[in-house]
PDB file of N, CA and C in Angstrom:
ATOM      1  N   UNK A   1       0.801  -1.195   0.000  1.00  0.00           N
ATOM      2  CA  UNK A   1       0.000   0.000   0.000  1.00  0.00           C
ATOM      3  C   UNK A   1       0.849   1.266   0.000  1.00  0.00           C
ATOM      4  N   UNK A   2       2.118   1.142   0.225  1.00  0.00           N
ATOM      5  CA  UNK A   2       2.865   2.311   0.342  1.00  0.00           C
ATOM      6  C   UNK A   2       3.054   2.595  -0.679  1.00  0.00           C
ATOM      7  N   UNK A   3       3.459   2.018  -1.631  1.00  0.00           N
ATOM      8  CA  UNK A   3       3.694   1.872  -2.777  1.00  0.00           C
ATOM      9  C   UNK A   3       2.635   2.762  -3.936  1.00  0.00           C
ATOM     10  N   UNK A   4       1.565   2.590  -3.890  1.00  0.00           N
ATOM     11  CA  UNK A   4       0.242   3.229  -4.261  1.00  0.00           C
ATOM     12  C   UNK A   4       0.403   4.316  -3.923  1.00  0.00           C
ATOM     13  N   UNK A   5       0.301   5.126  -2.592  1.00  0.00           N
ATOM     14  CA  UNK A   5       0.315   6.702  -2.031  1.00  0.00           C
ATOM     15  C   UNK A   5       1.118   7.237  -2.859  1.00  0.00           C
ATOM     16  N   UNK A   6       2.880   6.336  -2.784  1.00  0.00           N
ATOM     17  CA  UNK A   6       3.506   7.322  -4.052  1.00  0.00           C
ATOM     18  C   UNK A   6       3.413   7.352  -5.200  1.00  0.00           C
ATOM     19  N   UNK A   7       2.732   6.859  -5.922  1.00  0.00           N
ATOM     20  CA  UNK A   7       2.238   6.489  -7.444  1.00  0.00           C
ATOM     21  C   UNK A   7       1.202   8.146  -7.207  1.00  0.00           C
ATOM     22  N   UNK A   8       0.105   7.825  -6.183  1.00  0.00           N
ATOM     23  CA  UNK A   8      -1.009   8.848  -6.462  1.00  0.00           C
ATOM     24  C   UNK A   8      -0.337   9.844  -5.896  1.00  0.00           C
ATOM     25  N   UNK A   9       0.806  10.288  -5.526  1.00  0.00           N
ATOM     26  CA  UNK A   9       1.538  11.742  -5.364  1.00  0.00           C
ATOM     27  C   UNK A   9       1.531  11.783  -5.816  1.00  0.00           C
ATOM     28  N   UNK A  10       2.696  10.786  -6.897  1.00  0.00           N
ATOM     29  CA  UNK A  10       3.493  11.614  -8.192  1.00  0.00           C
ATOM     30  C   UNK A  10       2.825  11.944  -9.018  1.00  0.00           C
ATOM     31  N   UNK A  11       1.318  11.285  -9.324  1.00  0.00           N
ATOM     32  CA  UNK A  11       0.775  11.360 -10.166  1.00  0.00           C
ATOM     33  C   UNK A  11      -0.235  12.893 -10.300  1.00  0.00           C
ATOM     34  N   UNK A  12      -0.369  13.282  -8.681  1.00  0.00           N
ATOM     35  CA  UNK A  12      -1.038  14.592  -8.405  1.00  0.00           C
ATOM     36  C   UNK A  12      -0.002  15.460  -8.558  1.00  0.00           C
ATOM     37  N   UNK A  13       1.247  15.389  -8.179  1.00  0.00           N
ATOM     38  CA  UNK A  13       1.946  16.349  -8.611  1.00  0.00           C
ATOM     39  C   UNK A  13       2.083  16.723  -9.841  1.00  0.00           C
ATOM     40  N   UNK A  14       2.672  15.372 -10.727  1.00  0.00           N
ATOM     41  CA  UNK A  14       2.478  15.468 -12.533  1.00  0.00           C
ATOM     42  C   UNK A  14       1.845  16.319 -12.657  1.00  0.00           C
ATOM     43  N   UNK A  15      -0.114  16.242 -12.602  1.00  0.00           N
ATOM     44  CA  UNK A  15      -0.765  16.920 -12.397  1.00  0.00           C
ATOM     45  C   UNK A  15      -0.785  18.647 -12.483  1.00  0.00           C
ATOM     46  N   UNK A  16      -0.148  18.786 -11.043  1.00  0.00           N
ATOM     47  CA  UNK A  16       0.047  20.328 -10.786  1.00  0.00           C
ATOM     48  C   UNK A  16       0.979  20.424 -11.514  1.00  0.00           C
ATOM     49  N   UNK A  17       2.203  20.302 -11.748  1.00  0.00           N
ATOM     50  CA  UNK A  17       3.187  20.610 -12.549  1.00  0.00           C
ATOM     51  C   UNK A  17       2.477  21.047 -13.997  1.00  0.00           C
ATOM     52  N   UNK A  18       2.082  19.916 -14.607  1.00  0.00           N
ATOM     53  CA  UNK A  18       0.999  20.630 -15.675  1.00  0.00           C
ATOM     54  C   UNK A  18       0.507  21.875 -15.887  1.00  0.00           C
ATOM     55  N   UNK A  19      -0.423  21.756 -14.909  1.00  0.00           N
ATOM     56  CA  UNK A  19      -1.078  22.984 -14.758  1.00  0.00           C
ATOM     57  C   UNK A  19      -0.274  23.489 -14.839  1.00  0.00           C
ATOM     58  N   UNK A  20       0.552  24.037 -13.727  1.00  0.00           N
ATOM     59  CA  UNK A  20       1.402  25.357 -13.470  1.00  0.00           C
ATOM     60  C   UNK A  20       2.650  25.510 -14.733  1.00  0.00           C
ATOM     61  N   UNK A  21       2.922  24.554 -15.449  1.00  0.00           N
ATOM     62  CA  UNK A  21       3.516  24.842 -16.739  1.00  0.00           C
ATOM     63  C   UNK A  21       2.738  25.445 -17.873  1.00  0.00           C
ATOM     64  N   UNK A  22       1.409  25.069 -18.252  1.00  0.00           N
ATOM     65  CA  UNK A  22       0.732  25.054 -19.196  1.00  0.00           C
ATOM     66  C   UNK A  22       0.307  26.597 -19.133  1.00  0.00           C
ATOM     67  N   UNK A  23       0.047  26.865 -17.504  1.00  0.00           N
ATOM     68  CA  UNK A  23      -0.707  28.442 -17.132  1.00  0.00           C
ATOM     69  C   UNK A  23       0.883  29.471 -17.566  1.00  0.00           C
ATOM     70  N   UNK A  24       2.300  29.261 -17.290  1.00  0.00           N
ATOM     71  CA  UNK A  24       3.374  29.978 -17.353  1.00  0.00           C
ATOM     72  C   UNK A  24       3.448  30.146 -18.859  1.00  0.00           C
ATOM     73  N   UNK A  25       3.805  28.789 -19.897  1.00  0.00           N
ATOM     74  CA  UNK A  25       3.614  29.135 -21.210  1.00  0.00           C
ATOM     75  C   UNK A  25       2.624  30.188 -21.834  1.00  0.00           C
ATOM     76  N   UNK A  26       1.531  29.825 -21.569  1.00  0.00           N
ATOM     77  CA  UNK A  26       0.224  30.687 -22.066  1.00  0.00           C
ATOM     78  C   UNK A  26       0.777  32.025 -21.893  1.00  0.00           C
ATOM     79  N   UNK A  27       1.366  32.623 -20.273  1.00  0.00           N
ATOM     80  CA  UNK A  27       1.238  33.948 -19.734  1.00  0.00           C
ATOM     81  C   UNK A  27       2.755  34.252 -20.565  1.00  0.00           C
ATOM     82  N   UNK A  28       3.488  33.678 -20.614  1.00  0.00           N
ATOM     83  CA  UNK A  28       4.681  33.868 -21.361  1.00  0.00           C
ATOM     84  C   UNK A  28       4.428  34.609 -23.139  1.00  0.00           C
ATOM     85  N   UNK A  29       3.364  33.949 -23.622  1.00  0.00           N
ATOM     86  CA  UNK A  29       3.195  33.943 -25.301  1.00  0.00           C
ATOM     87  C   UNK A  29       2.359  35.461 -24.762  1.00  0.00           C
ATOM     88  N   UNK A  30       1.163  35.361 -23.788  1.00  0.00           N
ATOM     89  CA  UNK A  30       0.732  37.200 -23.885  1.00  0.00           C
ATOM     90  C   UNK A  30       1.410  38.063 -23.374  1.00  0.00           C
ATOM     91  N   UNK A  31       2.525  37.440 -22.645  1.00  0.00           N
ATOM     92  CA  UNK A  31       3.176  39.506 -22.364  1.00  0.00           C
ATOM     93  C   UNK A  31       3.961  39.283 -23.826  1.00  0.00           C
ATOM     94  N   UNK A  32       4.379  37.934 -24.356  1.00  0.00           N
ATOM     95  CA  UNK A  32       5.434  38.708 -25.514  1.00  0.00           C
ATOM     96  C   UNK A  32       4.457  39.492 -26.819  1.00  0.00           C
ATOM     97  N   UNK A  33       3.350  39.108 -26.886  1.00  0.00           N
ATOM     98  CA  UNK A  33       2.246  39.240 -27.781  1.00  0.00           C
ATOM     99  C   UNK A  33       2.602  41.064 -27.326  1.00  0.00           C
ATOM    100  N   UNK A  34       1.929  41.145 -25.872  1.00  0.00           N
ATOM    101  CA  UNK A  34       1.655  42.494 -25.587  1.00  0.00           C
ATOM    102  C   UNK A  34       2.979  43.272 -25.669  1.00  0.00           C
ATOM    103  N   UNK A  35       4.430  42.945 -25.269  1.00  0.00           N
ATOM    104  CA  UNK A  35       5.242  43.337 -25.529  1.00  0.00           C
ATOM    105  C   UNK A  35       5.547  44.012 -27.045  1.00  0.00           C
ATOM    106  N   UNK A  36       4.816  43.093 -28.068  1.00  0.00           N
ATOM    107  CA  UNK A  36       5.154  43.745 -29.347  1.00  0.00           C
ATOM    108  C   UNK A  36       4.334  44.153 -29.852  1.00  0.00           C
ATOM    109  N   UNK A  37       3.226  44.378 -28.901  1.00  0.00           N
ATOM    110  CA  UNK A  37       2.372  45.356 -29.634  1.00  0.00           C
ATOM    111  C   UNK A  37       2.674  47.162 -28.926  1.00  0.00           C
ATOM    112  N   UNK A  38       3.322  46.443 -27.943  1.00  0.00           N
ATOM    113  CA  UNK A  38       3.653  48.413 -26.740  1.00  0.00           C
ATOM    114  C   UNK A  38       4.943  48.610 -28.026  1.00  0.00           C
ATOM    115  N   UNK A  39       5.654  47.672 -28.360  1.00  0.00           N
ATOM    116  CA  UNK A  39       6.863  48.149 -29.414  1.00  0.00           C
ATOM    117  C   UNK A  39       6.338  48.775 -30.626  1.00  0.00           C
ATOM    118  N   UNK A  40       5.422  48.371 -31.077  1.00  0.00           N
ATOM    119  CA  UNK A  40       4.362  48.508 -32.557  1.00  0.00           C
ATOM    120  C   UNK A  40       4.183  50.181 -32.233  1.00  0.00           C
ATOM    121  N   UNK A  41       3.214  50.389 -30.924  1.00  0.00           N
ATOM    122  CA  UNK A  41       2.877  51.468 -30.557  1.00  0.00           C
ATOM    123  C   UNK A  41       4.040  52.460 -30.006  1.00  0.00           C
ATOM    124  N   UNK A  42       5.092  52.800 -29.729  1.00  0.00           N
ATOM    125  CA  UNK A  42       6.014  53.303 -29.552  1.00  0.00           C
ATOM    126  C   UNK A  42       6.652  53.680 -30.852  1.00  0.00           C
ATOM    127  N   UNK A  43       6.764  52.754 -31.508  1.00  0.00           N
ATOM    128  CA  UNK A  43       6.865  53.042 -33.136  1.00  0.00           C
ATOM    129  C   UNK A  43       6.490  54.414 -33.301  1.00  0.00           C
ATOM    130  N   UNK A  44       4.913  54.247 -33.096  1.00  0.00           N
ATOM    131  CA  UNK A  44       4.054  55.266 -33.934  1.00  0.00           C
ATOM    132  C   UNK A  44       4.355  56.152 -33.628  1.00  0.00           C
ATOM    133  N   UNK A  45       3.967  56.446 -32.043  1.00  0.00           N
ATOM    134  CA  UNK A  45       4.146  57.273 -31.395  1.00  0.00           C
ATOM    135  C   UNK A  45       6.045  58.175 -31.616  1.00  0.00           C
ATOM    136  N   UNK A  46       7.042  57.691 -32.175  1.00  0.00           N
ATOM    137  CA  UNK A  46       7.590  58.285 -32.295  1.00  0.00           C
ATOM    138  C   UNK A  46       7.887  59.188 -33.717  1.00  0.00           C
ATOM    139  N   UNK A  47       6.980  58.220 -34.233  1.00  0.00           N
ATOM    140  CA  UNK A  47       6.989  58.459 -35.709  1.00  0.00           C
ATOM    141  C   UNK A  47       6.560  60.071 -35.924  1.00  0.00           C
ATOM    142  N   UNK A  48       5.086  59.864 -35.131  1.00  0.00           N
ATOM    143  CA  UNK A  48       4.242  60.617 -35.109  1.00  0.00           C
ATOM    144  C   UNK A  48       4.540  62.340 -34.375  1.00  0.00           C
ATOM    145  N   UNK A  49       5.977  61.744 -33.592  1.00  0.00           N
ATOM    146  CA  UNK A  49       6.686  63.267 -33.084  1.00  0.00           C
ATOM    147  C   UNK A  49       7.037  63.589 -33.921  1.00  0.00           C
ATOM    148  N   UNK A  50       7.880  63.001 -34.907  1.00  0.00           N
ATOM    149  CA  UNK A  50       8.931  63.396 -35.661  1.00  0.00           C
ATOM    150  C   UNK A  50       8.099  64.457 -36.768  1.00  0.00           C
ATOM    151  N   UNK A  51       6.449  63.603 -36.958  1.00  0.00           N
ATOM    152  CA  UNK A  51       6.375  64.730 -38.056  1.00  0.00           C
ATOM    153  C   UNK A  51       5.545  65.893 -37.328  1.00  0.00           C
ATOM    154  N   UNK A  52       5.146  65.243 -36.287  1.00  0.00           N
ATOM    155  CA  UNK A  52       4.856  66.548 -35.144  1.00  0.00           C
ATOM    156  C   UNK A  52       5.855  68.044 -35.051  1.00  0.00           C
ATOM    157  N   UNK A  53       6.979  67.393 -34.548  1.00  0.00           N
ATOM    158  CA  UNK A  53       8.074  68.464 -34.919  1.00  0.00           C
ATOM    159  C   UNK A  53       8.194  69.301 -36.395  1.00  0.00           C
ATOM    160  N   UNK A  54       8.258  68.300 -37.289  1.00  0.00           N
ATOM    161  CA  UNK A  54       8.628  68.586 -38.864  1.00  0.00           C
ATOM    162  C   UNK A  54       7.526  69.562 -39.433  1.00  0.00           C
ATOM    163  N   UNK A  55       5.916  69.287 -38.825  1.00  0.00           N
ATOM    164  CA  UNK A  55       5.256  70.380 -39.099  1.00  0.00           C
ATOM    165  C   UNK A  55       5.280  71.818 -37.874  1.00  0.00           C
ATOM    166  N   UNK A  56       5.502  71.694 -36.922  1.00  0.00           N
ATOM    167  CA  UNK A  56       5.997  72.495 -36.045  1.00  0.00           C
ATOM    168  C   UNK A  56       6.995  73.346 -36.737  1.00  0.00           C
ATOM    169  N   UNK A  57       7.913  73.595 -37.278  1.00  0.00           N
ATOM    170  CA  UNK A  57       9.065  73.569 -37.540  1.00  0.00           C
ATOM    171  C   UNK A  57       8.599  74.389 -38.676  1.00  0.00           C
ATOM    172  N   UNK A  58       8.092  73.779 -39.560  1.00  0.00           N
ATOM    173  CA  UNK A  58       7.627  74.135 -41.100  1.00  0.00           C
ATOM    174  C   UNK A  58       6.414  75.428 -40.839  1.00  0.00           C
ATOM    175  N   UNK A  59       5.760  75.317 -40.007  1.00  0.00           N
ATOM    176  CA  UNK A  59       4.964  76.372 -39.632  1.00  0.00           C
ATOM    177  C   UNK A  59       5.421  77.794 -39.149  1.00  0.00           C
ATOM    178  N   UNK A  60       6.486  77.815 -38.429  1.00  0.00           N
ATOM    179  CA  UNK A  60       7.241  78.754 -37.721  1.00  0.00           C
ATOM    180  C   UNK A  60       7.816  79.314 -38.853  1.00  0.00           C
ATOM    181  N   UNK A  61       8.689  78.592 -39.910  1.00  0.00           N
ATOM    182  CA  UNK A  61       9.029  79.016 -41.115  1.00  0.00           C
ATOM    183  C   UNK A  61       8.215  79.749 -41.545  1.00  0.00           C
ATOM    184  N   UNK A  62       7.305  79.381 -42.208  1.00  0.00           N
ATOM    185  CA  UNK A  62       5.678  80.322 -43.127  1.00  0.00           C
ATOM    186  C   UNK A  62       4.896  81.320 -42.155  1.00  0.00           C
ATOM    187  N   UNK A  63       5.281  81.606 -41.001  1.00  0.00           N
ATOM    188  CA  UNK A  63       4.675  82.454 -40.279  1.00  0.00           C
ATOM    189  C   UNK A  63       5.817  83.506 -40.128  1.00  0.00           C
ATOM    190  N   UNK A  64       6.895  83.142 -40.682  1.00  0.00           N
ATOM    191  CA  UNK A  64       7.590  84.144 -40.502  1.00  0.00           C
ATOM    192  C   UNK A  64       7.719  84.745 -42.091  1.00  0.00           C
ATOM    193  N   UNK A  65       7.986  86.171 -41.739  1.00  0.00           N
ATOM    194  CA  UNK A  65       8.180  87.084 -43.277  1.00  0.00           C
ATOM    195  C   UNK A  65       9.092  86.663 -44.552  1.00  0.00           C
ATOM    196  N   UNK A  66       9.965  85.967 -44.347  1.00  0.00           N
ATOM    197  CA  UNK A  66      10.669  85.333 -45.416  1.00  0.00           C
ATOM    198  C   UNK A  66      10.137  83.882 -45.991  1.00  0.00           C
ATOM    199  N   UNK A  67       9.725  83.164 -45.112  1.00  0.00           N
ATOM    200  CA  UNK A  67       8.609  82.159 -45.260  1.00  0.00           C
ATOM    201  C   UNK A  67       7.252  82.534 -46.029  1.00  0.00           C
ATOM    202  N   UNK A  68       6.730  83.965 -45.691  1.00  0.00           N
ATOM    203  CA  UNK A  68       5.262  84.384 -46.335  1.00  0.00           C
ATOM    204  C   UNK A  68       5.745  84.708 -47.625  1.00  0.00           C
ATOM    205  N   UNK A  69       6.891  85.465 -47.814  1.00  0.00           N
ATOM    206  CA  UNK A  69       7.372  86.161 -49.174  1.00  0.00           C
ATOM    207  C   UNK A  69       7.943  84.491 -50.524  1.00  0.00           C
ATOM    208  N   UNK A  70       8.645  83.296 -49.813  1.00  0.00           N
ATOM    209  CA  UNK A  70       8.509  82.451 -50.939  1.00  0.00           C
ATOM    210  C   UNK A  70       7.133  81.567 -50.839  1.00  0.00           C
ATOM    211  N   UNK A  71       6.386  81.768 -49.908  1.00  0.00           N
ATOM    212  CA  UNK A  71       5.490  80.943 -50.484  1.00  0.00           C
ATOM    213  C   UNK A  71       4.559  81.636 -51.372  1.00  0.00           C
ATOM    214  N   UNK A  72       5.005  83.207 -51.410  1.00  0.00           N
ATOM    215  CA  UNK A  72       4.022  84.029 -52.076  1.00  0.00           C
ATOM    216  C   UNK A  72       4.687  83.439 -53.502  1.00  0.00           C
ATOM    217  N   UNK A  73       6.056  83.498 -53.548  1.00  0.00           N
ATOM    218  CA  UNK A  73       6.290  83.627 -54.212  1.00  0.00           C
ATOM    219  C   UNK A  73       6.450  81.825 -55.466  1.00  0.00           C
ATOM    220  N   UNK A  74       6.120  81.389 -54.728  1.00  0.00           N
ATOM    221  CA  UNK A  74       5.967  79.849 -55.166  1.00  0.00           C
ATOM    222  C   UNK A  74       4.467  79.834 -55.659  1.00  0.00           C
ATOM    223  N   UNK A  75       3.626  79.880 -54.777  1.00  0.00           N
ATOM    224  CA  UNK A  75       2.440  79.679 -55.154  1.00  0.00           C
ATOM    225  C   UNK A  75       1.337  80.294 -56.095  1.00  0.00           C
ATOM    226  N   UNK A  76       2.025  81.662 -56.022  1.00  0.00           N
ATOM    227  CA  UNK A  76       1.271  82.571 -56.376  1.00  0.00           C
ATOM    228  C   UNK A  76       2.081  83.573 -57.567  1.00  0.00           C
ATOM    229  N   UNK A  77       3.334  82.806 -58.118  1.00  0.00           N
ATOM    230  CA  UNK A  77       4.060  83.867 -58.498  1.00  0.00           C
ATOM    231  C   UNK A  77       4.071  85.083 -58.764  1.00  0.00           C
ATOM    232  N   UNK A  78       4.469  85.648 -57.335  1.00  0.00           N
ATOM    233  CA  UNK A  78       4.626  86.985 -56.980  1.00  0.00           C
ATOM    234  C   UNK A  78       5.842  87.269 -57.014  1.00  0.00           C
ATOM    235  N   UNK A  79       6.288  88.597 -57.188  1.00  0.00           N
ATOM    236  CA  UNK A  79       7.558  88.810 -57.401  1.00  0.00           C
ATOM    237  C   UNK A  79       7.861  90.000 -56.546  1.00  0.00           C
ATOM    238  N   UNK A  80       9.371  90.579 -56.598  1.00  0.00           N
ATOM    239  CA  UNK A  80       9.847  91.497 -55.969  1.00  0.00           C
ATOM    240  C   UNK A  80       9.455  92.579 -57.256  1.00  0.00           C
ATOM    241  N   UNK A  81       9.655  93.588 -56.589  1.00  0.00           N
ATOM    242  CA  UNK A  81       9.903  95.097 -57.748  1.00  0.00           C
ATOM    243  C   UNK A  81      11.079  95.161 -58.624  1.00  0.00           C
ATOM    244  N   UNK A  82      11.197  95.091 -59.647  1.00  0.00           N
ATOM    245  CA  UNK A  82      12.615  94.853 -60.337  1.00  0.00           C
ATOM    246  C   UNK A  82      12.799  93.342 -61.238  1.00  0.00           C
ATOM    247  N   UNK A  83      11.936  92.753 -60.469  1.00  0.00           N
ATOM    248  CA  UNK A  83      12.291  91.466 -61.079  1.00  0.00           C
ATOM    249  C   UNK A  83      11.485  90.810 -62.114  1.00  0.00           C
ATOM    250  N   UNK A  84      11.825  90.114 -63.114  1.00  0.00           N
ATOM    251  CA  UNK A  84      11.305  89.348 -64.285  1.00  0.00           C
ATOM    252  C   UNK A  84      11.339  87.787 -64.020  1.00  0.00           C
ATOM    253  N   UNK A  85       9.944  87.792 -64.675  1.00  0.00           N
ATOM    254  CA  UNK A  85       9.850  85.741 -64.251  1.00  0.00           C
ATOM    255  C   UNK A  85      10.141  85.633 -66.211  1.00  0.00           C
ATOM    256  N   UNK A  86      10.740  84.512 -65.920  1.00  0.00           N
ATOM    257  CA  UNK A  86      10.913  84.069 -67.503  1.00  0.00           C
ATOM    258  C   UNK A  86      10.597  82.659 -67.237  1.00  0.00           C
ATOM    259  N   UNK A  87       9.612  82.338 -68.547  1.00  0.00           N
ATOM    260  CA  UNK A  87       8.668  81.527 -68.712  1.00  0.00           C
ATOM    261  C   UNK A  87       9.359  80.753 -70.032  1.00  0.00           C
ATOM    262  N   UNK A  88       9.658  79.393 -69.420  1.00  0.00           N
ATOM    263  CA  UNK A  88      10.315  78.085 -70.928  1.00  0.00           C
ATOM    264  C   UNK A  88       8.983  77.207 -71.023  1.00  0.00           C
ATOM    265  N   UNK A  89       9.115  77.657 -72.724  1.00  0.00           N
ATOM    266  CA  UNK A  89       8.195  76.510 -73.123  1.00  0.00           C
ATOM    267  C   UNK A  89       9.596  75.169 -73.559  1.00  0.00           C
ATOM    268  N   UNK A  90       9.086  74.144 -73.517  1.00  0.00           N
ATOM    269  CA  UNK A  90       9.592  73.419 -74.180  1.00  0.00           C
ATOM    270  C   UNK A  90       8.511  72.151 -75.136  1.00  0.00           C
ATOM    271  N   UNK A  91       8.637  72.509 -76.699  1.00  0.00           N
ATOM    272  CA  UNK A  91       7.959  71.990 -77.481  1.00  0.00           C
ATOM    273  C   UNK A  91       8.714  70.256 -78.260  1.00  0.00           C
ATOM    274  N   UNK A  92       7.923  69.931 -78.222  1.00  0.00           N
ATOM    275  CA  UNK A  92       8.711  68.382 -78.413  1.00  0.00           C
ATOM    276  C   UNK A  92       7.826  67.580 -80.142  1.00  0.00           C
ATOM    277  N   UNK A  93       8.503  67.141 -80.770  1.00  0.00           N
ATOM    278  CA  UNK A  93       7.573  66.786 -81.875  1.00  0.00           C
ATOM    279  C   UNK A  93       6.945  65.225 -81.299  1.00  0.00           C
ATOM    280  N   UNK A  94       7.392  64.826 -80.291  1.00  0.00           N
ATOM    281  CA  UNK A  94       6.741  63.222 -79.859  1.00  0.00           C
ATOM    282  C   UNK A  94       5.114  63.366 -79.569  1.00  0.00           C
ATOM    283  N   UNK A  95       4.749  62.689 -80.228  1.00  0.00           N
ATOM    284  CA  UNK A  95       2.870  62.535 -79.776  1.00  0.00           C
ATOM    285  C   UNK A  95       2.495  61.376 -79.073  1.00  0.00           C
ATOM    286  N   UNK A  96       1.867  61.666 -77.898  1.00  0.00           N
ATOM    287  CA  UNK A  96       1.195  61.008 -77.092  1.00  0.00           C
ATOM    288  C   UNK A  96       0.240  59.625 -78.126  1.00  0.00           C
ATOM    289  N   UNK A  97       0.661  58.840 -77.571  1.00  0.00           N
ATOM    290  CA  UNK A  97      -0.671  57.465 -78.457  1.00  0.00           C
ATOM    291  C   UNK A  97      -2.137  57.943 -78.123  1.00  0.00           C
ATOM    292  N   UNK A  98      -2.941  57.836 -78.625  1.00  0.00           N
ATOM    293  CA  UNK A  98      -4.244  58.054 -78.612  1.00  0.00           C
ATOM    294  C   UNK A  98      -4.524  56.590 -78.355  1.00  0.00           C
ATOM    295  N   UNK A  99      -5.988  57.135 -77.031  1.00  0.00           N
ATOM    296  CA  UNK A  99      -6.757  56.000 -76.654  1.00  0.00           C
ATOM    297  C   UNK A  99      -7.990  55.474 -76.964  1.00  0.00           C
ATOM    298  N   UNK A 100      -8.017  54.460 -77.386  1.00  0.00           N
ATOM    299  CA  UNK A 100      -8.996  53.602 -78.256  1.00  0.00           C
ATOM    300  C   UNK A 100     -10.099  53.602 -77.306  1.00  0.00           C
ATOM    301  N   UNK A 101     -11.407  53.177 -77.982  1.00  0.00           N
ATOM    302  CA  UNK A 101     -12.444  52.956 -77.296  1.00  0.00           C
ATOM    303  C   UNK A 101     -12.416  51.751 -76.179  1.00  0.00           C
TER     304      UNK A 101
END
């Protein structure tokens, strides 16, 4: 009969061991899951400074007077007093294919 008790230990322990392996794996696979998703999101989030800054940055430019004067002068070609815009055509004899029905 002694013999039996340690059979049904080992066998309850087996048991728990199980368990308590099977529950560690599982919790192991979701923090790494969650781990790479806080990495995923940190990503963004830095991404998302960078162009945070980059429009920060770009704004301060165009709000300032040399910033207002080329974008006047880009967008709107505006010019200084004195100055001439010269305008290139460039004519090419190649024709575009025409599209069929």
């Amino acid at each position: 009969m002694v013999r039996l008790r340690w059979v049904f230990t080992l066998a309850v322990l087996g048991v728990i061991l199980a368990i308590i392996g099977t529950g560690t794996v599982i919790e192991l696979r979701r923090a790494n899951r969650l781990k790479s998703m806080v990495d995923a999101r940190m990503e963004e989030l830095v991404r998302l400074s960078r162009t945070i800054q980059e429009l920060q940055t770009q704004l301060r430019y165009l709000q300032s007077p040399e910033g207002i004067a080329r974008k006047a002068r880009q967008d709107f070609n505006m010019t200084f007093p004195g100055e001439k815009i010269y305008r290139i055509e460039i004519e090419s004899g190649d024709r575009l294919p025409q599209k069929g029905p």
